[in-house]
Protein backbone atom coordinates (compact mmCIF):
# COMPACT_ATOMS: atom_id res chain seq x y z
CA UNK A 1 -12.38 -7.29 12.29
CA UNK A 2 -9.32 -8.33 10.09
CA UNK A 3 -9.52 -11.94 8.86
CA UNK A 4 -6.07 -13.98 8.09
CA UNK A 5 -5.49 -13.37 4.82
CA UNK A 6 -3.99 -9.87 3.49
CA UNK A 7 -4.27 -8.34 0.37
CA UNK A 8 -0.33 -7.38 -0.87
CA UNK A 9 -0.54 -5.27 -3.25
CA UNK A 10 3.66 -4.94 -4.03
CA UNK A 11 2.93 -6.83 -8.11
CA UNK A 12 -0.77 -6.14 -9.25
CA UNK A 13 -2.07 -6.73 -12.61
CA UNK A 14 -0.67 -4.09 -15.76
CA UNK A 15 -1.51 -3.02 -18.73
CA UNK A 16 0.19 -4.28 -21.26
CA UNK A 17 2.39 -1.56 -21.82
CA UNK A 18 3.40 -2.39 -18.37
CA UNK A 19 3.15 1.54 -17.42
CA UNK A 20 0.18 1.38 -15.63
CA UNK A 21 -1.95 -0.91 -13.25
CA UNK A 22 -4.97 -2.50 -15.03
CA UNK A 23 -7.46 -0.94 -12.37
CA UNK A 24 -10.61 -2.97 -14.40
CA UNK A 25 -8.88 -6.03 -13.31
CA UNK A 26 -7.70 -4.97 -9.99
CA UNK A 27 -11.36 -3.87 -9.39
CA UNK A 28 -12.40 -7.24 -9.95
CA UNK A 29 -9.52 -8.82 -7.85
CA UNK A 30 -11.06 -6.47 -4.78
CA UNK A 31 -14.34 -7.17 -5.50
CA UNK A 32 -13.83 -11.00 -5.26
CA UNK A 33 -11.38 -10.48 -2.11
CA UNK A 34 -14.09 -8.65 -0.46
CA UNK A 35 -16.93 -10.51 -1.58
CA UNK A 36 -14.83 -13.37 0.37
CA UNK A 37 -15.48 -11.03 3.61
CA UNK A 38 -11.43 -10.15 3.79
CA UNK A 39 -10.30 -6.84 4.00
CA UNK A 40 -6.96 -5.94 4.94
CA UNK A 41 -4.66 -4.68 2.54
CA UNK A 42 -0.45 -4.19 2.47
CA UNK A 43 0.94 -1.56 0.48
CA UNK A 44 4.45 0.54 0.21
CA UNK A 45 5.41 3.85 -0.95
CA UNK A 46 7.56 1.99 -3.23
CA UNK A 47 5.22 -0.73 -4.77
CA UNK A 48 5.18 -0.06 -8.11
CA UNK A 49 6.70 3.47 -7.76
CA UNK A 50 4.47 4.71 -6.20
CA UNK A 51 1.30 3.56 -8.16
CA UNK A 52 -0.22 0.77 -5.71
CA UNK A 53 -1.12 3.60 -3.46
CA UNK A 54 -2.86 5.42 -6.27
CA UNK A 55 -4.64 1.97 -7.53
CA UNK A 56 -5.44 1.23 -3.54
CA UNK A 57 -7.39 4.93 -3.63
CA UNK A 58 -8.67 4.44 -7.01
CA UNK A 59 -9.68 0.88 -6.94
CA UNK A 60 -10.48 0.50 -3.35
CA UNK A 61 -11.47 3.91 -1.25
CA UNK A 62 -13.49 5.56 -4.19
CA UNK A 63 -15.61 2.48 -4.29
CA UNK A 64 -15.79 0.92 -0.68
CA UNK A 65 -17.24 2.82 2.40
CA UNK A 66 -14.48 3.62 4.64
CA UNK A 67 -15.05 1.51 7.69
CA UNK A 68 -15.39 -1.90 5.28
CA UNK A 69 -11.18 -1.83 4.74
CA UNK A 70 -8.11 -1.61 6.27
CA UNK A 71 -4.63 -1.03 4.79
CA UNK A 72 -1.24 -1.04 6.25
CA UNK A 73 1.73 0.81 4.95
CA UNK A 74 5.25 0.80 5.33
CA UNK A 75 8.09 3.03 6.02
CA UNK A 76 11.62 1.65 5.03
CA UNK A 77 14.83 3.38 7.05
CA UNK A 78 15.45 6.15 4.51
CA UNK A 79 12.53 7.71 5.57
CA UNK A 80 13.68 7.94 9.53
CA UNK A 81 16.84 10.04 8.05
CA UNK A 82 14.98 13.47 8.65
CA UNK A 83 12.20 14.39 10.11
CA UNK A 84 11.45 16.70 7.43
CA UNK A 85 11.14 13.55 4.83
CA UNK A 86 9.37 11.66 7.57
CA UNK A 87 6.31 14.49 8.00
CA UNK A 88 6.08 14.74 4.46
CA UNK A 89 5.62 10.88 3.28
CA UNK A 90 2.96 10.90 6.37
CA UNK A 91 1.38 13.91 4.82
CA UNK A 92 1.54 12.73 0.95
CA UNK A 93 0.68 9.00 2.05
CA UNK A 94 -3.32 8.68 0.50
CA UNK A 95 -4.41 11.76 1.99
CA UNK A 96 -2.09 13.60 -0.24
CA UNK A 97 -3.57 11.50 -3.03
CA UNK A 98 -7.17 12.43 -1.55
CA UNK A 99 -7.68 9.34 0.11
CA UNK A 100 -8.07 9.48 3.79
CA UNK A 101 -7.50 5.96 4.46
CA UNK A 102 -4.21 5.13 5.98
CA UNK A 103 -4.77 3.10 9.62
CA UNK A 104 -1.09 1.82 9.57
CA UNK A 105 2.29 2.78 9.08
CA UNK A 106 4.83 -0.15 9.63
CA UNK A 107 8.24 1.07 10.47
CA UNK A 108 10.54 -1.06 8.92
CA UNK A 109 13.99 0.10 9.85
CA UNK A 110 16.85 -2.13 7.54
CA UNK A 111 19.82 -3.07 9.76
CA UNK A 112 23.05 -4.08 7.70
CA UNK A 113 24.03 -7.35 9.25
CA UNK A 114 27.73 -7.61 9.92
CA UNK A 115 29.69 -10.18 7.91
CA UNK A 116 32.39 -12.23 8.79
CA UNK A 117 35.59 -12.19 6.47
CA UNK A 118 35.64 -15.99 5.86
């Protein structure tokens, strides 16, 4: 069951070399989150270049069973270009970064709106 309130995870808590995520204080953000009895989670290849899917394994699936979670990626257009690309985010996505977590993949295709010359 997936209560109303999500977890983003696109700005979490650095060190303060601002280099790397502060997992000691993101463990306590998930800890309090959880405690709370929420459990969904956002993410994106891109959050943080790539390091809020290696703070969601580290921070989140090493210490909570599996079943107690649920996260939700996202896929932006760039990604839809070639199936090639496509197969190999899906592969590389947590369980590349041995995590076998990943319940949801939003597609998020970005559509240029047309302008009008004004």
């Amino acid at each position: 069951t997936m209560r109303k309130l999500g977890f983003g995870c696109m700005r979490l808590p650095m060190k303060e070399e601002n280099t790397a995520v502060d997992y000691d204080q993101f463990n306590q953000m998930i800890d309090a989150y959880m405690a709370e009895g929420f459990n969904y989670f956002d993410t994106a290849h891109g959050y943080i270049g790539g390091k809020s899917e290696v703070a969601i394994r580290e921070c989140l699936t090493k210490r909570y069973p599996r079943e107690s979670y649920i996260i939700a990626n996202k896929l932006t257009t760039s990604y839809f270009e070639k199936k090639k690309r496509f197969v190999h985010f899906s592969k590389i996505s947590f369980s590349g970064r041995e995590s076998n977590t990943l319940i949801i993949t939003l597609c998020m295709p970005l559509v240029q709106t047309p302008t009008r010359n004004m």
